[in-house]
C-alpha atoms as a PDB file:
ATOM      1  CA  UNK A   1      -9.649  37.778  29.058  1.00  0.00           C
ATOM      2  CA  UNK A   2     -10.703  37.024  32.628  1.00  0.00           C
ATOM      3  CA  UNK A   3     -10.757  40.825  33.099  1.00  0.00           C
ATOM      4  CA  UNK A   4     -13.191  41.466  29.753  1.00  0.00           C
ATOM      5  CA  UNK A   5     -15.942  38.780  31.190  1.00  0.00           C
ATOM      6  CA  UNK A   6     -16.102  40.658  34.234  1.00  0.00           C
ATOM      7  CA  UNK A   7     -16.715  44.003  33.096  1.00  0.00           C
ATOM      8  CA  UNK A   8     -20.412  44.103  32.659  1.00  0.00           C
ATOM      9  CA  UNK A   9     -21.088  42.720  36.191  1.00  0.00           C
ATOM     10  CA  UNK A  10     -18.574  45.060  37.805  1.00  0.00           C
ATOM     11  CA  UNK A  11     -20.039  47.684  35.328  1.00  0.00           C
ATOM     12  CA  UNK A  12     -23.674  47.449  37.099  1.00  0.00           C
ATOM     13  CA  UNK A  13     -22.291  47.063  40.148  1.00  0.00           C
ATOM     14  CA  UNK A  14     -20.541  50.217  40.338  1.00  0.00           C
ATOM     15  CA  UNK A  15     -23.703  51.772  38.828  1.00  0.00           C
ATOM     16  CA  UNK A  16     -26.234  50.917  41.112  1.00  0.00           C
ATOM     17  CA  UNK A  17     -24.384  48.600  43.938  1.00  0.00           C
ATOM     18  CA  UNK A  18     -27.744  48.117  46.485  1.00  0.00           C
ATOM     19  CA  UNK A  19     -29.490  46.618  43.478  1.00  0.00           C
ATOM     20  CA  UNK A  20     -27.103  44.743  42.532  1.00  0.00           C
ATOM     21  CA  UNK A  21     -25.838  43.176  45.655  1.00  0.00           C
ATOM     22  CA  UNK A  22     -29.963  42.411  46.266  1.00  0.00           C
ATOM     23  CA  UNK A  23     -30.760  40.676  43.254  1.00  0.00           C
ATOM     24  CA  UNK A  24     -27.406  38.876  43.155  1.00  0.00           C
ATOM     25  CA  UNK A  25     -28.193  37.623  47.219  1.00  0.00           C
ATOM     26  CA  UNK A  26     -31.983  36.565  46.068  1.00  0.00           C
ATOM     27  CA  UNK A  27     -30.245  34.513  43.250  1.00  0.00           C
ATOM     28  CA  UNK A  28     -28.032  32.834  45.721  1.00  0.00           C
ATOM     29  CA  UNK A  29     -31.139  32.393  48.254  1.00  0.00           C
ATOM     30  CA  UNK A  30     -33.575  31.721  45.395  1.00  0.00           C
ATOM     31  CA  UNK A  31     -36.073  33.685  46.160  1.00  0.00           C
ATOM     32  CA  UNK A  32     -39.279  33.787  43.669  1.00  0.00           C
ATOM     33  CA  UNK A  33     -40.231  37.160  42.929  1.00  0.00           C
ATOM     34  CA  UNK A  34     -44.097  36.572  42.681  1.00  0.00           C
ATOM     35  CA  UNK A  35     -43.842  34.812  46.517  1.00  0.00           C
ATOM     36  CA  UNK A  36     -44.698  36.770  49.566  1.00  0.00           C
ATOM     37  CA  UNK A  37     -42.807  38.674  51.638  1.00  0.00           C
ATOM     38  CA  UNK A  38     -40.620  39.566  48.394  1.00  0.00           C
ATOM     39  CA  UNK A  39     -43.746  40.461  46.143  1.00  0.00           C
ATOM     40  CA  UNK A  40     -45.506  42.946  48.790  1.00  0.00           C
ATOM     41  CA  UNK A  41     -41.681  44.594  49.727  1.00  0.00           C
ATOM     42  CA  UNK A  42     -41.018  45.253  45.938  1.00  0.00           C
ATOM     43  CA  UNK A  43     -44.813  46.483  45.711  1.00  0.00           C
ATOM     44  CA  UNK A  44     -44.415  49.053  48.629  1.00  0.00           C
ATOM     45  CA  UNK A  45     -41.116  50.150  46.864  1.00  0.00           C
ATOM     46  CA  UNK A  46     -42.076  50.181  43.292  1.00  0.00           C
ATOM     47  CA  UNK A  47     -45.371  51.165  43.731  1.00  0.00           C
ATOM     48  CA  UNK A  48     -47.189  48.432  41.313  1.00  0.00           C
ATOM     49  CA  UNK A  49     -46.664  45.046  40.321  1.00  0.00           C
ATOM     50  CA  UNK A  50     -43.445  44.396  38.417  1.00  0.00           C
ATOM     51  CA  UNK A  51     -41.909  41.166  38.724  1.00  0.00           C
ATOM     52  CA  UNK A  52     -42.116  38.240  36.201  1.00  0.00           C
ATOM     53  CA  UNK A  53     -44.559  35.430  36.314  1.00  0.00           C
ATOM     54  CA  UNK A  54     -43.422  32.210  37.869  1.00  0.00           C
ATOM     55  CA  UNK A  55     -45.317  30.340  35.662  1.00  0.00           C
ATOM     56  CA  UNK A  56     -44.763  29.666  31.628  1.00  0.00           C
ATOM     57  CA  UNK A  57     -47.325  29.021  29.456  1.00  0.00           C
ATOM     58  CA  UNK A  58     -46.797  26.877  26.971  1.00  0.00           C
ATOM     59  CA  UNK A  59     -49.875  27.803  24.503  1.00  0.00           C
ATOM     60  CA  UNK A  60     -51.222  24.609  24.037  1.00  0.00           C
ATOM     61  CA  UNK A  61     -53.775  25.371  27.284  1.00  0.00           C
ATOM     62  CA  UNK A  62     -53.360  21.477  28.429  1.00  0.00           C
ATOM     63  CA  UNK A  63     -51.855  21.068  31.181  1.00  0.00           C
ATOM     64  CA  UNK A  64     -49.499  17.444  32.715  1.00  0.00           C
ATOM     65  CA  UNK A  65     -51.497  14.135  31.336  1.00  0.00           C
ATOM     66  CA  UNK A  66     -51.287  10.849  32.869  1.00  0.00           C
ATOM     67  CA  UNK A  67     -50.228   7.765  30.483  1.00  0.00           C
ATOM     68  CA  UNK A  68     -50.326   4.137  31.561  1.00  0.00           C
ATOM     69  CA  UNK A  69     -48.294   1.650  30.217  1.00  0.00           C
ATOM     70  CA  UNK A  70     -49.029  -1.469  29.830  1.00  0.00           C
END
């Protein structure tokens, strides 16, 4: 069972092991994509933009509000 869970990580791993070992050591160092110097080294690489937004948009278009309470 142990073995089964396993098998997609170890699957990607033994497909493409450099891009695997980086994105698995920016997960443990969390490190943002969109921030610098990760964002201009994966834009030399790739060639173009392609990482996700840090931001989520929520669709409403307001953004945090202030209440008092009395």
């Amino acid at each position: 069972m142990f073995l089964t869970e396993l098998s997609p990580f170890l699957k990607e791993l033994s497909q493409q092991p450099i891009a695997f070992l980086g994105g698995l050591a920016s997960g443990f160092l969390r490190l943002s994509l969109a921030d610098d110097p990760v964002k201009s080294w994966l834009d030399q690489q790739t060639g173009s933009a392609v990482y996700p937004s840090a931001t989520t948009d929520t669709g409403n278009g307001s953004g945090p509000q202030s209440i008092s309470i009395d």
